[in-house]
C-alpha atoms as a PDB file:
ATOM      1  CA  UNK A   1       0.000   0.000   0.000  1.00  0.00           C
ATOM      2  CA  UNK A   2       1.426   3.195  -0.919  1.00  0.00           C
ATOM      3  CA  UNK A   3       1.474   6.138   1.871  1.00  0.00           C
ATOM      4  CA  UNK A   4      -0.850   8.314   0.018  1.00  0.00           C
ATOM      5  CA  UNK A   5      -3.604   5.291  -0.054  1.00  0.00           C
ATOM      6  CA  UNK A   6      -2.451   4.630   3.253  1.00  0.00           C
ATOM      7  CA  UNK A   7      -3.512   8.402   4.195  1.00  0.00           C
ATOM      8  CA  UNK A   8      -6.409   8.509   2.253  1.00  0.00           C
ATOM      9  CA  UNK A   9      -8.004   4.966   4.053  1.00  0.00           C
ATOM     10  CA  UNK A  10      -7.880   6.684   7.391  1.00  0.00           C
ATOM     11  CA  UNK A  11      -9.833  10.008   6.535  1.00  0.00           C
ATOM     12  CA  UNK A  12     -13.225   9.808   7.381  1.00  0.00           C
ATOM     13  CA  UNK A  13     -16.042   9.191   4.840  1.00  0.00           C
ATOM     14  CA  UNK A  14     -17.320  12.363   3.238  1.00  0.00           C
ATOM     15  CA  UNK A  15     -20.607  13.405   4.998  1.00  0.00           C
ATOM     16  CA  UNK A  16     -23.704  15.877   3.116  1.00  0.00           C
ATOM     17  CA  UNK A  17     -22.894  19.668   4.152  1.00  0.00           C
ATOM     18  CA  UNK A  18     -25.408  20.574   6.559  1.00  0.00           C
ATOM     19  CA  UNK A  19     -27.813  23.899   6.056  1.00  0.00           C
ATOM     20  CA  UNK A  20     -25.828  26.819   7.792  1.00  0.00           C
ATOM     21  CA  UNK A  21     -28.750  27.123   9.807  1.00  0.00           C
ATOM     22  CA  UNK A  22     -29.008  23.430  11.067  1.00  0.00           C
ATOM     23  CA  UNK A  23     -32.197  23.141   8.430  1.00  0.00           C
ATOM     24  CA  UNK A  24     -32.505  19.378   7.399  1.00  0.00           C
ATOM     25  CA  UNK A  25     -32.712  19.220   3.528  1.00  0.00           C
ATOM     26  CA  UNK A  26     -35.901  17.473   2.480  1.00  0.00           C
ATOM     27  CA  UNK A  27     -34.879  14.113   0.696  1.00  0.00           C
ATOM     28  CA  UNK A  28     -36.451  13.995  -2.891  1.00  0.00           C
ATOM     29  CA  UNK A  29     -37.269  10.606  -4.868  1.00  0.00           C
ATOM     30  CA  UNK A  30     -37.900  10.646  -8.896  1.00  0.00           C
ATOM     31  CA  UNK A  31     -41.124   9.871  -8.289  1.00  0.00           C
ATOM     32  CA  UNK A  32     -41.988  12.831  -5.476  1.00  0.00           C
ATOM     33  CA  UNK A  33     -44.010  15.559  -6.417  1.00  0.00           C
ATOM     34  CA  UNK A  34     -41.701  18.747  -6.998  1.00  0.00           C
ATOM     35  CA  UNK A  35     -43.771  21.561  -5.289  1.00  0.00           C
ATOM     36  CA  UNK A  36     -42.372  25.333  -5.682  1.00  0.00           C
ATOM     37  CA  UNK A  37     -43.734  28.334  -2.805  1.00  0.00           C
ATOM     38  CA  UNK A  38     -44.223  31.299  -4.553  1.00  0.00           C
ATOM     39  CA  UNK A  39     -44.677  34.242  -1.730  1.00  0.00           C
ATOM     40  CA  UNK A  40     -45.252  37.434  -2.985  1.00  0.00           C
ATOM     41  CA  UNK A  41     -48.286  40.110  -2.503  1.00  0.00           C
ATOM     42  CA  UNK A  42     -48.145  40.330  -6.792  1.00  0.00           C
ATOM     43  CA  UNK A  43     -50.885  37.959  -8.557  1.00  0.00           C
ATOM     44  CA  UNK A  44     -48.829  38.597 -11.564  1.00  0.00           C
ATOM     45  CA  UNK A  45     -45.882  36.958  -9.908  1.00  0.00           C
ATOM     46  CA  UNK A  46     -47.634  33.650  -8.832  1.00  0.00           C
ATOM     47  CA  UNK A  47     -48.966  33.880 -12.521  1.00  0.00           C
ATOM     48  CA  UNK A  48     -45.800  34.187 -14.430  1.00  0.00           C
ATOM     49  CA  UNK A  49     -43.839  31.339 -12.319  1.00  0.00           C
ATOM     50  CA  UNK A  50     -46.684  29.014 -12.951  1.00  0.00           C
ATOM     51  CA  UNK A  51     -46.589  29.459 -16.822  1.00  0.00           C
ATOM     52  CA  UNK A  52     -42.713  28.887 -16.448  1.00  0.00           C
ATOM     53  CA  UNK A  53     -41.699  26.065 -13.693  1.00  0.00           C
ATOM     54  CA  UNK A  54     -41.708  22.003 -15.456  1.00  0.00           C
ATOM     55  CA  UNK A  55     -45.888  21.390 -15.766  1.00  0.00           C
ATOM     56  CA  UNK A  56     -45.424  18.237 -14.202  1.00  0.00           C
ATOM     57  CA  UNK A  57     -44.336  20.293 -10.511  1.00  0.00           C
ATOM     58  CA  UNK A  58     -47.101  21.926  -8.580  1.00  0.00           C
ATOM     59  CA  UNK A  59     -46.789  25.397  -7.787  1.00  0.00           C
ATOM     60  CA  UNK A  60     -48.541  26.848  -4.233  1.00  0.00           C
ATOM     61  CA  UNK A  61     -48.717  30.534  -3.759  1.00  0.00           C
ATOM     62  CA  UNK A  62     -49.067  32.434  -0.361  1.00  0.00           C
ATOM     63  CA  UNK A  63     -49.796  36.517  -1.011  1.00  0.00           C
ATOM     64  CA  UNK A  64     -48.670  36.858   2.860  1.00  0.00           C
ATOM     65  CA  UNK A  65     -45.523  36.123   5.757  1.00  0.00           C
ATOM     66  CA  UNK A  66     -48.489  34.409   7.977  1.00  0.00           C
ATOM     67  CA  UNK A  67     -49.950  32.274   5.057  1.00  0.00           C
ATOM     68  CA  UNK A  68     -46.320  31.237   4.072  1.00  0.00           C
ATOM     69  CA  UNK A  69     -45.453  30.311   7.498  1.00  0.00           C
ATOM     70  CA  UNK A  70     -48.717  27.959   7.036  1.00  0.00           C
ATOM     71  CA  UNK A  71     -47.927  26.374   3.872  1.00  0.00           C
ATOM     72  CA  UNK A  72     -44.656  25.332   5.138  1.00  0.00           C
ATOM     73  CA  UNK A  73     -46.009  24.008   8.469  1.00  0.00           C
ATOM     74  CA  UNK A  74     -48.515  21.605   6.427  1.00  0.00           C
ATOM     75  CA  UNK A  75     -46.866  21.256   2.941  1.00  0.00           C
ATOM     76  CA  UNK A  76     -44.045  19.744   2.034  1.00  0.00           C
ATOM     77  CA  UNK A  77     -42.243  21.976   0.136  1.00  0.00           C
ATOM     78  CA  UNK A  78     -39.116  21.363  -2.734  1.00  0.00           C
ATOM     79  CA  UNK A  79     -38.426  25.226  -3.575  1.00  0.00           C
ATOM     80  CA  UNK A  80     -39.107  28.562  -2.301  1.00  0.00           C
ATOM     81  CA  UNK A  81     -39.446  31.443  -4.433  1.00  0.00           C
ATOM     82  CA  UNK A  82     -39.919  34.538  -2.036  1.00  0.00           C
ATOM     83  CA  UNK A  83     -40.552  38.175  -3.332  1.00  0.00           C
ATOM     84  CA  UNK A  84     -38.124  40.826  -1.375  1.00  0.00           C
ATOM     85  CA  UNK A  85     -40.003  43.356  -3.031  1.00  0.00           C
ATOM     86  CA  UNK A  86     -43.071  42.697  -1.031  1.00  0.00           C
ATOM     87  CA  UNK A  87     -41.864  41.989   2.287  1.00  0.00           C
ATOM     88  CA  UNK A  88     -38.620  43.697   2.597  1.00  0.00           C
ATOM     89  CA  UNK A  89     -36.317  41.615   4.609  1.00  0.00           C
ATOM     90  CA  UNK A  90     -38.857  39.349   5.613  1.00  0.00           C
ATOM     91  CA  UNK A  91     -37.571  36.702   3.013  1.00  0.00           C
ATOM     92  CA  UNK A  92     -34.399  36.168   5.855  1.00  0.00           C
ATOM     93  CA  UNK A  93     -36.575  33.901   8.145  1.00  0.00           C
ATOM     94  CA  UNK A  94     -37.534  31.456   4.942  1.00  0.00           C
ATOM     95  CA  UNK A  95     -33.603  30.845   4.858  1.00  0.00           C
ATOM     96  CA  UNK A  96     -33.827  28.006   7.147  1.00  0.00           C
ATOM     97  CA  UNK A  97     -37.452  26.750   6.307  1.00  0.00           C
ATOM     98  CA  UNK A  98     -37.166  24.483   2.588  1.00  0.00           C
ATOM     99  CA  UNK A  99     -34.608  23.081   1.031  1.00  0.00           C
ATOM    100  CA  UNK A 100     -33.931  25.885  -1.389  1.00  0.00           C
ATOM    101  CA  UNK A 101     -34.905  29.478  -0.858  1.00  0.00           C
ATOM    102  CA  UNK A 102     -34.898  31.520  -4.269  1.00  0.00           C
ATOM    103  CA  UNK A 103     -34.820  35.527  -3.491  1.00  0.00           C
ATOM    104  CA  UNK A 104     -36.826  37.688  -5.962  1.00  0.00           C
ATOM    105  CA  UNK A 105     -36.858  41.246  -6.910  1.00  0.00           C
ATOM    106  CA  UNK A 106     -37.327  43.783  -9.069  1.00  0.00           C
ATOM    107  CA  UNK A 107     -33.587  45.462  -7.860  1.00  0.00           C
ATOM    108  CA  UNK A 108     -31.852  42.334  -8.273  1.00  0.00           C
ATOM    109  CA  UNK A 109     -28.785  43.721  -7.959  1.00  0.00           C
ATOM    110  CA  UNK A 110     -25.233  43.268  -6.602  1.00  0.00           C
ATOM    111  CA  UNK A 111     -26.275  44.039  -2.839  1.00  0.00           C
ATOM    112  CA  UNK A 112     -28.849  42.151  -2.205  1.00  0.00           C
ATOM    113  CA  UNK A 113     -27.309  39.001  -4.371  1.00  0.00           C
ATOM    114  CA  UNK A 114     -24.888  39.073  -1.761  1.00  0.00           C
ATOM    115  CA  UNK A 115     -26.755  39.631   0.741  1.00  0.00           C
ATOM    116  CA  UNK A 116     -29.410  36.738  -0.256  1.00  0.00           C
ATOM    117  CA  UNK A 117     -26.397  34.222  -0.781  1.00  0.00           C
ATOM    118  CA  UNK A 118     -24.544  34.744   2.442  1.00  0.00           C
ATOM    119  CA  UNK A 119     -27.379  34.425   4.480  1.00  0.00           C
ATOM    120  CA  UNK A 120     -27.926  30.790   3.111  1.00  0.00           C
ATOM    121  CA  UNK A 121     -30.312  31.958   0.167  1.00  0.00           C
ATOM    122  CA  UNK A 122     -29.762  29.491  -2.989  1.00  0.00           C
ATOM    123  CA  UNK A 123     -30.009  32.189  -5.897  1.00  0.00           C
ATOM    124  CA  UNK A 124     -31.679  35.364  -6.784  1.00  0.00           C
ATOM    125  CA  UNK A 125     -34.232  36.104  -9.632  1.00  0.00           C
ATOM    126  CA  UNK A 126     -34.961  39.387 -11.497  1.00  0.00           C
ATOM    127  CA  UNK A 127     -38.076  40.169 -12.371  1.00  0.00           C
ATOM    128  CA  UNK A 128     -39.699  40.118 -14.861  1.00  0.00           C
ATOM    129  CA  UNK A 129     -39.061  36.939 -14.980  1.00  0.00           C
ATOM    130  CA  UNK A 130     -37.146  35.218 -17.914  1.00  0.00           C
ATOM    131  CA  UNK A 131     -38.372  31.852 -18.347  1.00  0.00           C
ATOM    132  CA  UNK A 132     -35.124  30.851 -18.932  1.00  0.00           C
ATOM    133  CA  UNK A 133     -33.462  31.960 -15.646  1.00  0.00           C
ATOM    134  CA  UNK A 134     -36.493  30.297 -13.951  1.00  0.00           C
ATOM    135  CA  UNK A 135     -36.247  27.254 -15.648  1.00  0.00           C
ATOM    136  CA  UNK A 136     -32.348  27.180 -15.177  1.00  0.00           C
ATOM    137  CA  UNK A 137     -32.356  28.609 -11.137  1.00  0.00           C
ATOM    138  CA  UNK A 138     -35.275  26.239 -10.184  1.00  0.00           C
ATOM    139  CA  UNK A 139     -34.273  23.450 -12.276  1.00  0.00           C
ATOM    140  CA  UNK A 140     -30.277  23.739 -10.396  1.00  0.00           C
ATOM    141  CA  UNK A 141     -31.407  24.176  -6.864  1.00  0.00           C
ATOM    142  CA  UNK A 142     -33.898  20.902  -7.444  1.00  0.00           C
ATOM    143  CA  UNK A 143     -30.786  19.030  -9.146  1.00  0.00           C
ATOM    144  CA  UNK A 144     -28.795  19.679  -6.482  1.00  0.00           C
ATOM    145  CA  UNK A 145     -31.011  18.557  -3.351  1.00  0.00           C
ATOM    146  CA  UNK A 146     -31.521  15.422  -5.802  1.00  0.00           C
ATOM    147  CA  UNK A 147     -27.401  14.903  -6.199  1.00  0.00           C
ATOM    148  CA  UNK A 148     -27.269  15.269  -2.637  1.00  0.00           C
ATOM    149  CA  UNK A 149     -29.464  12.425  -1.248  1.00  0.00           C
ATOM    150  CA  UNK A 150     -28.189  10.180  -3.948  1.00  0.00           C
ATOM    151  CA  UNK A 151     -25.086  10.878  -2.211  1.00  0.00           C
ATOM    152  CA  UNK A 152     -25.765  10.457   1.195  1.00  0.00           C
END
C-alpha cells in the first residue's frame, strides 16, 4: 500500500454539508411531487412562475408572511421562491425553512445578491421573470437537493 492510499483509508467518509442554519434538507425521490412556494403580494408573480416552472411540478402561492409560514407548516415543500419586493427583509426567516430558498426582486442587484447568498439563500431572480433563468435557477437548486441524497 502506498502512503498516500495509506492516508487517504484513514480520513473519514465524506458526509452531506449541513444547512448553515441546522435546516434538514428534504430528501427527494424521482417519483416525489416537486412543489415550488411562490410568496409574494403580486398575482402577476404567482402567474408568471406558474406558466414557467416544469408542468409536471405543482406550484402553491401564499400573497402573505403568515400564510407562508402555514404552507410550510402543512406542505411539504421542494423550492421557495420569495418576493423581497413585497416583504422587505422578511424573506431572511424562509432561509432556514425548505430546502432551497430563491430571493426575488425587481432590484436584483449586486447588494442584495450578496446579501441573499450569504445568508444561506440558494439564488436570486430578477423580475420580470425570464423563463429561462427560472427554468435554469429552479431546475439547479432541485438538481442539487436530488445529487445530494443520492449521495448520502
Amino acid at each position: 500500500m502506498s502512503p498516500e492510499t495509506a492516508l487517504l483509508s484513514t480520513l473519514p467518509s465524506p458526509q452531506p454539508h449541513p444547512h448553515p442554519r441546522g435546516f434538514a434538507r428534504i430528501p427527494f425521490t424521482e417519483s416525489q411531487v416537486v412543489t415550488v412556494l411562490s410568496v409574494s403580494a403580486s398575482q402577476a408573480d404567482h402567474d408568471a412562475l406558474a406558466k414557467m416552472i416544469d408542468p409536471a411540478w405543482t406550484i402553491a402561492t401564499a400573497s402573505s408572511i403568515a400564510a407562508a409560514r402555514a404552507n410550510l407548516r402543512h406542505h411539504r415543500v421542494s423550492l421557495m421562491v420569495v418576493d423581497s419586493d413585497s416583504f422587505d427583509d422578511a424573506w431572511q426567516e424562509f432561509i432556514a425553512a425548505a430546502p432551497h430558498v430563491i430571493v426575488s426582486s425587481r432590484r436584483a442587484d449586486a447588494l442584495l445578491w450578496a446579501e441573499a447568498l450569504n445568508l444561506g439563500a440558494w439564488d436570486v431572480l430578477a423580475k420580470p421573470f425570464d423563463p429561462q433563468e427560472v427554468t435554469r435557477v429552479l431546475g439547479m437548486a432541485l438538481g442539487r437537493t436530488k445529487a445530494a441524497v443520492a449521495h448520502a
